[in-house]
Protein backbone atom coordinates (compact mmCIF):
# COMPACT_ATOMS: atom_id res chain seq x y z
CA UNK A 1 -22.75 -21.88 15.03
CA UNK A 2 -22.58 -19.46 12.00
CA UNK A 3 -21.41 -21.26 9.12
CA UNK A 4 -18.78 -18.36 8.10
CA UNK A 5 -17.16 -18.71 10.94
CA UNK A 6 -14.72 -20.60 13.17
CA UNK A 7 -14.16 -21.18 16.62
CA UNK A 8 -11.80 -18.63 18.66
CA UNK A 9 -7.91 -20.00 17.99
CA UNK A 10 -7.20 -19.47 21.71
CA UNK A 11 -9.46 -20.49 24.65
CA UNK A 12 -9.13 -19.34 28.14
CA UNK A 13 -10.56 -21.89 30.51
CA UNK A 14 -13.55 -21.38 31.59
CA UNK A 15 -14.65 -20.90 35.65
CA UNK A 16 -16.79 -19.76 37.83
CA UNK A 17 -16.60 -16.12 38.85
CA UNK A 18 -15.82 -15.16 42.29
CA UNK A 19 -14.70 -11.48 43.21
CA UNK A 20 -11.82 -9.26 41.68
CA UNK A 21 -12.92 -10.80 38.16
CA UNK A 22 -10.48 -10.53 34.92
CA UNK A 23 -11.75 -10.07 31.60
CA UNK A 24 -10.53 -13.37 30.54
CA UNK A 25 -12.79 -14.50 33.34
CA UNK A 26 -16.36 -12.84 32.04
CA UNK A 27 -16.42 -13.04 28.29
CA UNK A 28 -17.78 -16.73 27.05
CA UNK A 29 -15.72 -18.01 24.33
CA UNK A 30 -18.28 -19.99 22.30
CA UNK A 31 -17.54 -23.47 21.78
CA UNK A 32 -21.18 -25.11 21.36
CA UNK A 33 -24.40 -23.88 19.70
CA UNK A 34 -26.03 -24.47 23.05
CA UNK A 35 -24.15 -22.07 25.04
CA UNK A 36 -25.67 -19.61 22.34
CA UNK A 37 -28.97 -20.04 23.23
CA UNK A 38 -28.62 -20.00 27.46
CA UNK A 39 -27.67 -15.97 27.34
CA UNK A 40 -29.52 -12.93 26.10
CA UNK A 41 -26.38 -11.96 24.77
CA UNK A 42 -25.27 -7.84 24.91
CA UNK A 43 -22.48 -7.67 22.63
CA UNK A 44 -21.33 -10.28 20.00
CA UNK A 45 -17.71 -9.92 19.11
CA UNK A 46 -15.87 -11.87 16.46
CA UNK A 47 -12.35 -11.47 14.69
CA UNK A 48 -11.59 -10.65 11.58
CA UNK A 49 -7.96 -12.54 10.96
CA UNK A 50 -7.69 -10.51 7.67
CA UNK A 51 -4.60 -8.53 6.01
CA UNK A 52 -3.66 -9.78 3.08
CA UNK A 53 -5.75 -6.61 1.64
CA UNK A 54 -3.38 -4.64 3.41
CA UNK A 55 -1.42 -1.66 1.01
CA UNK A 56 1.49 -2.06 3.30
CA UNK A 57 3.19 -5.23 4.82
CA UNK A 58 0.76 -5.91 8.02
CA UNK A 59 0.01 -8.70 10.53
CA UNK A 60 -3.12 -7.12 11.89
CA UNK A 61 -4.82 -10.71 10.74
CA UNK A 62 -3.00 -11.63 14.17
CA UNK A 63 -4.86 -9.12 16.21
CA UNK A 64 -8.04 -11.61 17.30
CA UNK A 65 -5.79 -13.93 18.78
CA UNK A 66 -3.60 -11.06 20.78
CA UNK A 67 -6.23 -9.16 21.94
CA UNK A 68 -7.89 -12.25 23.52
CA UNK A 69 -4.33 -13.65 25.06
CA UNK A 70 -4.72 -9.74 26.84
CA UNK A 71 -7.69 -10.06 28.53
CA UNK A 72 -6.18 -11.37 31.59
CA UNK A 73 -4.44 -8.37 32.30
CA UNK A 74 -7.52 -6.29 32.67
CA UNK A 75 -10.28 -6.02 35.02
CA UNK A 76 -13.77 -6.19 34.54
CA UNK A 77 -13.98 -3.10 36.84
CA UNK A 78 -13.59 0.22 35.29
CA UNK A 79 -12.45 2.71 38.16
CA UNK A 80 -13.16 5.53 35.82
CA UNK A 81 -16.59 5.53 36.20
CA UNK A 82 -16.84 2.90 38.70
CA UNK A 83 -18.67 0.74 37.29
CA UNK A 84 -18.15 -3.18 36.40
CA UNK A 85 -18.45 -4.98 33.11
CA UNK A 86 -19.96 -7.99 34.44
CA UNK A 87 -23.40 -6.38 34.21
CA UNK A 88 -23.06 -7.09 30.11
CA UNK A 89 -23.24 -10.61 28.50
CA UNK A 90 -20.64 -10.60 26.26
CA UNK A 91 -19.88 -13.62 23.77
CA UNK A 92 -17.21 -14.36 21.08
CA UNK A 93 -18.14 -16.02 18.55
CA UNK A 94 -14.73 -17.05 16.94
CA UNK A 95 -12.92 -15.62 13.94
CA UNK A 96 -14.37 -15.06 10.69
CA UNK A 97 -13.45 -18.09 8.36
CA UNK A 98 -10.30 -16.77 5.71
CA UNK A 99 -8.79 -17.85 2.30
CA UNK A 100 -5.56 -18.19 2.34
CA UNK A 101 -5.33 -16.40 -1.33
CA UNK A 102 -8.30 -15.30 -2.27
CA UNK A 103 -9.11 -12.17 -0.86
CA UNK A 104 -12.83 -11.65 -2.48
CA UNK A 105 -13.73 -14.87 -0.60
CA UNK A 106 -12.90 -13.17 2.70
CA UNK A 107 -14.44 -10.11 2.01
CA UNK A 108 -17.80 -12.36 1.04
CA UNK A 109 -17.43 -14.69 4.16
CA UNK A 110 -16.82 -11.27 6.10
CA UNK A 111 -20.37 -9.35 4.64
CA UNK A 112 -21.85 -12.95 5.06
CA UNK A 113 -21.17 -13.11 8.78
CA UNK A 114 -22.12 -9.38 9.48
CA UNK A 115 -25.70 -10.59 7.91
CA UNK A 116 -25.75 -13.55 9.79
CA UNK A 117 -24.92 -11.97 13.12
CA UNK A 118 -27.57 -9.37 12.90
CA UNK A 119 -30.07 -11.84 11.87
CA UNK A 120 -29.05 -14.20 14.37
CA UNK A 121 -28.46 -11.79 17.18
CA UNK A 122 -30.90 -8.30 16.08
CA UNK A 123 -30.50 -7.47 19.91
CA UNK A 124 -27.21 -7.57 20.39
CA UNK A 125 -24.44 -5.43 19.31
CA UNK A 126 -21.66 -6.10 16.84
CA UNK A 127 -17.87 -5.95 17.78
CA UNK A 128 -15.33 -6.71 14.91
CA UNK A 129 -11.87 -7.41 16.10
CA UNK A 130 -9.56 -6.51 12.72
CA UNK A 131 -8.00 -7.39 10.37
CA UNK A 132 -7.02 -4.45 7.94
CA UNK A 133 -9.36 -1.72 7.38
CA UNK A 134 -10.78 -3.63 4.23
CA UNK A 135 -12.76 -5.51 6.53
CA UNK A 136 -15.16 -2.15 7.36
CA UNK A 137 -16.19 -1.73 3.79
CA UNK A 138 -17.65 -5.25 3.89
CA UNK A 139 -19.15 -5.11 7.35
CA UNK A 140 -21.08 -1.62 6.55
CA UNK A 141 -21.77 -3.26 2.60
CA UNK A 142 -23.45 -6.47 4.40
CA UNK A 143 -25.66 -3.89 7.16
CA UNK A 144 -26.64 -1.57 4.16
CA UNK A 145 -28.04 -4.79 2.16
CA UNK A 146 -30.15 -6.05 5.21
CA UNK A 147 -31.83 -2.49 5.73
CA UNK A 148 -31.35 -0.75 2.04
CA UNK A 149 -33.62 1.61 3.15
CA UNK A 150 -31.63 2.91 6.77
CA UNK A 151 -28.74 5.54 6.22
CA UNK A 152 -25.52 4.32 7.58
CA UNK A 153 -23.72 6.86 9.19
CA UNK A 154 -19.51 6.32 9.64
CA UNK A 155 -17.25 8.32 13.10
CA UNK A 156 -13.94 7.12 11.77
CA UNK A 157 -10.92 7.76 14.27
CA UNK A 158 -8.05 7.37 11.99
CA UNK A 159 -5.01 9.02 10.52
CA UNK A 160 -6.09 8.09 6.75
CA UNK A 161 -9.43 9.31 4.41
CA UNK A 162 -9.12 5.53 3.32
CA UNK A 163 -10.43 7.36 0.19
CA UNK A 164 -7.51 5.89 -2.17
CA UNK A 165 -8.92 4.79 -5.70
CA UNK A 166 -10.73 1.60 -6.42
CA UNK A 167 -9.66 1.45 -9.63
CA UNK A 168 -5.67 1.61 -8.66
CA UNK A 169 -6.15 -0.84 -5.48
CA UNK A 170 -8.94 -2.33 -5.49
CA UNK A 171 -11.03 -2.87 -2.29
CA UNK A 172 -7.63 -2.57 0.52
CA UNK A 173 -7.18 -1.50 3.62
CA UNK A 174 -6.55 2.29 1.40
CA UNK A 175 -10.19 2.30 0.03
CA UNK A 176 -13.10 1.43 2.30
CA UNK A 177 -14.65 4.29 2.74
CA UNK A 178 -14.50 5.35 -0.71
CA UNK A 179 -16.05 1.58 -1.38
CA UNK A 180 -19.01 2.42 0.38
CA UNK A 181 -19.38 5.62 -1.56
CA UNK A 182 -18.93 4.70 -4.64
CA UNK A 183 -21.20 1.96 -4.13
CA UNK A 184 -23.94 3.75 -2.96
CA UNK A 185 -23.76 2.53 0.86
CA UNK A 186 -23.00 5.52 2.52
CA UNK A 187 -23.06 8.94 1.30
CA UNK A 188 -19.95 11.17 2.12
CA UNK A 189 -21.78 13.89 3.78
CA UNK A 190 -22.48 10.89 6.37
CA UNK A 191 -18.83 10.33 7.31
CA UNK A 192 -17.24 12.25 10.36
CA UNK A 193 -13.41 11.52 9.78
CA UNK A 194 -11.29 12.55 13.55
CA UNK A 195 -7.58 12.22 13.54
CA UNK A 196 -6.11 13.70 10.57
CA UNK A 197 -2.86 15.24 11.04
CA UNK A 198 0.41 15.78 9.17
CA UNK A 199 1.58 14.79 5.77
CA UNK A 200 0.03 11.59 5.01
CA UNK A 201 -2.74 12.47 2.87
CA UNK A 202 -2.39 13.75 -0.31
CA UNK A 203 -4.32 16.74 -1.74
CA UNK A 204 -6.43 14.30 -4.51
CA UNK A 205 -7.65 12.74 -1.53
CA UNK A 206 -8.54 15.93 -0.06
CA UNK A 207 -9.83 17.14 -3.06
CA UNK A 208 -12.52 13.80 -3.60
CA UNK A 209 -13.48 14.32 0.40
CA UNK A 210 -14.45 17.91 -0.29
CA UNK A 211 -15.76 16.78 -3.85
CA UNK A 212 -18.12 14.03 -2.05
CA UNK A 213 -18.85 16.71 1.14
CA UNK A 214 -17.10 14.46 3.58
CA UNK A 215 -16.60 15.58 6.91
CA UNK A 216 -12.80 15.58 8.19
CA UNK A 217 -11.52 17.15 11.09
CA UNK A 218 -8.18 17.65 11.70
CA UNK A 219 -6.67 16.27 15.11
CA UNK A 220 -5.18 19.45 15.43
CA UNK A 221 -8.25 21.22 15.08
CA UNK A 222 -10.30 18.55 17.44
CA UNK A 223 -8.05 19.24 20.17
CA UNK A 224 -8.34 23.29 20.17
CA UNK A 225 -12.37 22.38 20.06
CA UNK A 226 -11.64 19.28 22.56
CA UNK A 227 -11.60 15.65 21.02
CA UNK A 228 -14.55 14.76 23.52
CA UNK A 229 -16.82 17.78 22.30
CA UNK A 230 -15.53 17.42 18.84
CA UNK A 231 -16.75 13.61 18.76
CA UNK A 232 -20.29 14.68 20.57
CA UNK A 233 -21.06 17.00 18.17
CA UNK A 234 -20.07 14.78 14.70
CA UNK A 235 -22.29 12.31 16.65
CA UNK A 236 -24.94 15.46 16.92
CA UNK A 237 -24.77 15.83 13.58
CA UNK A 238 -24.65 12.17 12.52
CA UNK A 239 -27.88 11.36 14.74
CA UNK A 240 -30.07 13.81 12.83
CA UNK A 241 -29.51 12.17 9.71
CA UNK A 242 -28.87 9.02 9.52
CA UNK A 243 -30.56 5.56 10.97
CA UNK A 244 -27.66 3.89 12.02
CA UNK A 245 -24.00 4.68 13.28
CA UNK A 246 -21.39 2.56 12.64
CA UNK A 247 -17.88 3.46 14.36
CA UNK A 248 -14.05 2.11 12.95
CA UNK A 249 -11.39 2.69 14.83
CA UNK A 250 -7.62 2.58 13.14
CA UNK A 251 -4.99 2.39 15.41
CA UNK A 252 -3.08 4.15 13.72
CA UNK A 253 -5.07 7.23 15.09
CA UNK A 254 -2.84 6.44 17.61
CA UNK A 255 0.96 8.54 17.76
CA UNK A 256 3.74 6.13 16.64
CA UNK A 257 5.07 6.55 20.96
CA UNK A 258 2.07 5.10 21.71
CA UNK A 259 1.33 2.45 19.32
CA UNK A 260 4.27 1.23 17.71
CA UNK A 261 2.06 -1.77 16.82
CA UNK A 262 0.75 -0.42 13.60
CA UNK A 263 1.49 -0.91 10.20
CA UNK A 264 1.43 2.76 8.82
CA UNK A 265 2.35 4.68 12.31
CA UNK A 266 3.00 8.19 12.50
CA UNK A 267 4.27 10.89 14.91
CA UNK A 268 1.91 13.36 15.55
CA UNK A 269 -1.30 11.03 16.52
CA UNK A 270 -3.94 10.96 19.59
CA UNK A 271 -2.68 10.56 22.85
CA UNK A 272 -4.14 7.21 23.92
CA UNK A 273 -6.13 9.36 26.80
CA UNK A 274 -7.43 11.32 23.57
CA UNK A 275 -8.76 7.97 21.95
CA UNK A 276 -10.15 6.19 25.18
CA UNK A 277 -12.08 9.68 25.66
CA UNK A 278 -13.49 9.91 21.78
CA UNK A 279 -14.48 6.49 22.02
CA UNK A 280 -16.21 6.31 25.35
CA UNK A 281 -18.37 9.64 23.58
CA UNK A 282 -18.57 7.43 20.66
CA UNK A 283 -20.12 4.26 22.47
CA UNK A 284 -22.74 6.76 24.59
CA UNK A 285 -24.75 7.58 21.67
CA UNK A 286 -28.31 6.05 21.21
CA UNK A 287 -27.82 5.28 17.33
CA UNK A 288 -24.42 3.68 17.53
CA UNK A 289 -24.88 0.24 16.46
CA UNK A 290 -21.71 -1.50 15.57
CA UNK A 291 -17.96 -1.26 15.70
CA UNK A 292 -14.44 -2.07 14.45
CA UNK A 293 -11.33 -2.22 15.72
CA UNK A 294 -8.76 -2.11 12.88
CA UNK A 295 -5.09 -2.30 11.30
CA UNK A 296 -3.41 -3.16 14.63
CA UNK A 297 -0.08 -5.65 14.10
CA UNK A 298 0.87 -7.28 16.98
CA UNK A 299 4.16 -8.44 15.32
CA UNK A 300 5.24 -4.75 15.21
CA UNK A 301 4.26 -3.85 19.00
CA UNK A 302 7.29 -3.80 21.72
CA UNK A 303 7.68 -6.73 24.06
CA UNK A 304 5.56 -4.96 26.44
CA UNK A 305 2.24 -4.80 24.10
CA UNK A 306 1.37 -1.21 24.37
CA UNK A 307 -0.25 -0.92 21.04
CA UNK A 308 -2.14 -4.52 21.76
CA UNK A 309 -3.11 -3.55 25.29
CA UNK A 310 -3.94 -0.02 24.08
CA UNK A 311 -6.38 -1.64 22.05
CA UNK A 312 -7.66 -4.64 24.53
CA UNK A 313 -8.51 -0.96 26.53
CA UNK A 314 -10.12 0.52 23.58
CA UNK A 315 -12.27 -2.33 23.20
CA UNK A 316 -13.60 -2.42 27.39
CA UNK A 317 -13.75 1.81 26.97
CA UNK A 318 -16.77 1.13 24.23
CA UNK A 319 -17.94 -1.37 26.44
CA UNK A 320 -17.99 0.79 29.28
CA UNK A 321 -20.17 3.37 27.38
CA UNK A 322 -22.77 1.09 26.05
CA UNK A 323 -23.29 0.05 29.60
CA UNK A 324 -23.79 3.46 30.55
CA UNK A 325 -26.00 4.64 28.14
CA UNK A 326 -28.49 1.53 28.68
C-alpha cells in the first residue's frame, strides 16, 4: 500500500458479479497489497478528503466518501453509447492521508501520492476524487517533478480563473492555477479555461490571464461554438503542444439548479448535459492523462444528491471515454 495513503473510509462488500452489475459491484476497494498485484489495473482512483484550503466555508473533504456511498445507484452499463464499464479494471486505492491543521502537510502527502501512483502504476490512469481545488496545483506540481522535461497541458471546466494571488492567499482552492504558473509548472498559454460566465471574476484576474496568454472561453461563447466542439478543439490545440493533458473539473461549472452541492454556486452555469458532453470529449483524447474532480460539498447538496450524483456521473462519463478511445 502507498505509504501516503489510507484505506477507503467506506467499503462496499465485495461479490461476485453476475448480470445487471452496479458500480458498487465492479470497482475493487483495496484493502491488501496483494489484491494490487492480481489486476493490470486501468484506472487508479483515490480521494482527496481536503478543504481546509478552501477560500470559502466548504465540506468538499467529504466528497470521497459520498461519491463512493453513490455507486450503487448507477450501472456499469452506459446506454449512451452502449457500452459497459466492466471491460476496465478499476481500483481505489483509499483517501490521501490529511492533517488535521496543517495544510502544507496535505498538500506534500497529496504531490507525494501523485508521484507514488505514477511510479507505482505508469500504466494506469490517475483519478483524484476532491477535496478543494488546492489539491490540482499539487497533483500537476508532483507530475511536472517526475517528467521536468514534458509540458503539462490544463482543460479546466470551471466557473473561476483560480488565478487569485499567492501572495494574498496562499496556495487555496482561489490559486492553483496561478501556482503552477508562477512556479514554472505550466505555462499559461497551456491552459484552456471552459465555463466562465457572469460576474464572478474580477477584471485583475482577467487582466493576469491575458497578461500570462491564458486561454478562457466564456460559457456563453462555448455554447454559440457548441461546448462539445469548443472542448475538441482546446484539446486540438492543447495536443500540439504539450506532452501531457491533465483535466480538473469544478463543480461549480455546474448552474446553482443543478448543483446546489457546491461551495461557491452560481446561476448561469453548464447544464449538466453540457458537462457530461465536454467531459466525455475531454476523456477521448490520446494525451489526456489524469483527472480531478473538485470543490463538490456534499453537506450543501439537497436530500436527493443531485450535485453528488451529478458528479458520481461525471466520474463513469470520463470513464466511458477512456474506454472508447482504447
Amino acid at each position: 500500500m502507498l505509504p501516503t495513503i489510507n484505506p477507503p473510509g467506506f467499503f462496499w462488500p465485495q461479490a461476485e458479479l453476475g448480470t445487471d452489475v452496479k458500480v458498487n459491484e465492479w470497482i475493487r476497494q483495496i484493502q491488501r497489497e496483494e489484491e494490487l498485484k492480481k489486476e493490470k489495473w486501468d484506472v487508479v482512483l483515490f480521494g482527496v478528503p481536503l478543504s481546509r484550503s478552501s477560500i470559502s466555508v466548504s465540506g468538499a473533504s467529504e466528497f470521497p466518501e459520498s461519491f463512493r456511498r453513490s455507486w450503487k445507484g448507477f450501472s456499469t452499463y452506459n446506454l449512451d453509447f452502449e457500452c459497459d464499464l466492466q471491460e476496465l479494471k478499476v481500483a481505489d486505492l483509499g483517501d490521501v492521508k490529511m492533517h488535521f491543521t496543517d495544510i502544507p502537510q496535505c498538500h506534500s502527502n497529496i504531490k507525494q501520492t501523485i508521484k507514488e501512483i505514477s511510479k507505482q502504476f505508469p500504466d494506469s490512469f490517475p483519478i483524484a476524487i476532491g477535496g478543494d481545488h488546492s489539491i490540482t496545483a499539487m497533483l500537476v506540481s508532483g507530475l511536472k517533478e517526475l517528467e521536468p522535461e514534458k509540458e503539462i497541458g490544463i482543460l479546466q471546466l470551471d466557473t473561476h480563473l483560480d488565478l487569485r494571488s499567492l501572495e494574498d492567499h496562499g496556495p487555496t482552492n482561489g490559486t492553483p492555477i496561478r501556482n503552477l504558473i508562477q512556479n514554472s509548472m505550466i505555462k499559461g498559454e497551456n491552459v484552456y479555461n471552459i465555463g466562465l460566465h457572469g460576474f464572478f471574476n474580477s477584471q485583475s484576474l482577467i487582466k493576469y490571464a491575458k497578461e500570462h496568454k491564458l486561454n478562457y472561453i466564456t460559457l456563453k461563447e462555448a455554447r454559440r461554438r457548441g461546448i462539445e466542439e469548443t472542448v475538441k478543439e482546446a484539446l486540438l490545440q492543447l495536443e500540439s503542444k504539450v506532452d501531457k493533458i491533465y483535466v480538473t473539473i469544478d463543480m461549480d461549472v455546474l448552474d446553482i439548479g443543478f448543483a446546489p452541492g457546491v461551495p461557491a454556486s452560481t446561476p448561469g452555469g453548464m447544464s449538466t448535459e453540457e458537462l457530461f458532453s465536454a467531459v466525455y470529449a475531454a476523456g477521448l483524447s490520446p494525451k489526456t492523462a489524469a483527472m480531478d474532480i473538485v470543490c463538490l460539498d456534499p453537506t450543501r447538496d439537497h436530500q436527493a444528491q443531485p450535485t453528488v450524483k451529478a458528479g458520481t456521473y461525471t466520474f463513469l462519463t470520463f470513464l466511458t471515454a477512456l474506454m472508447n478511445r482504447r
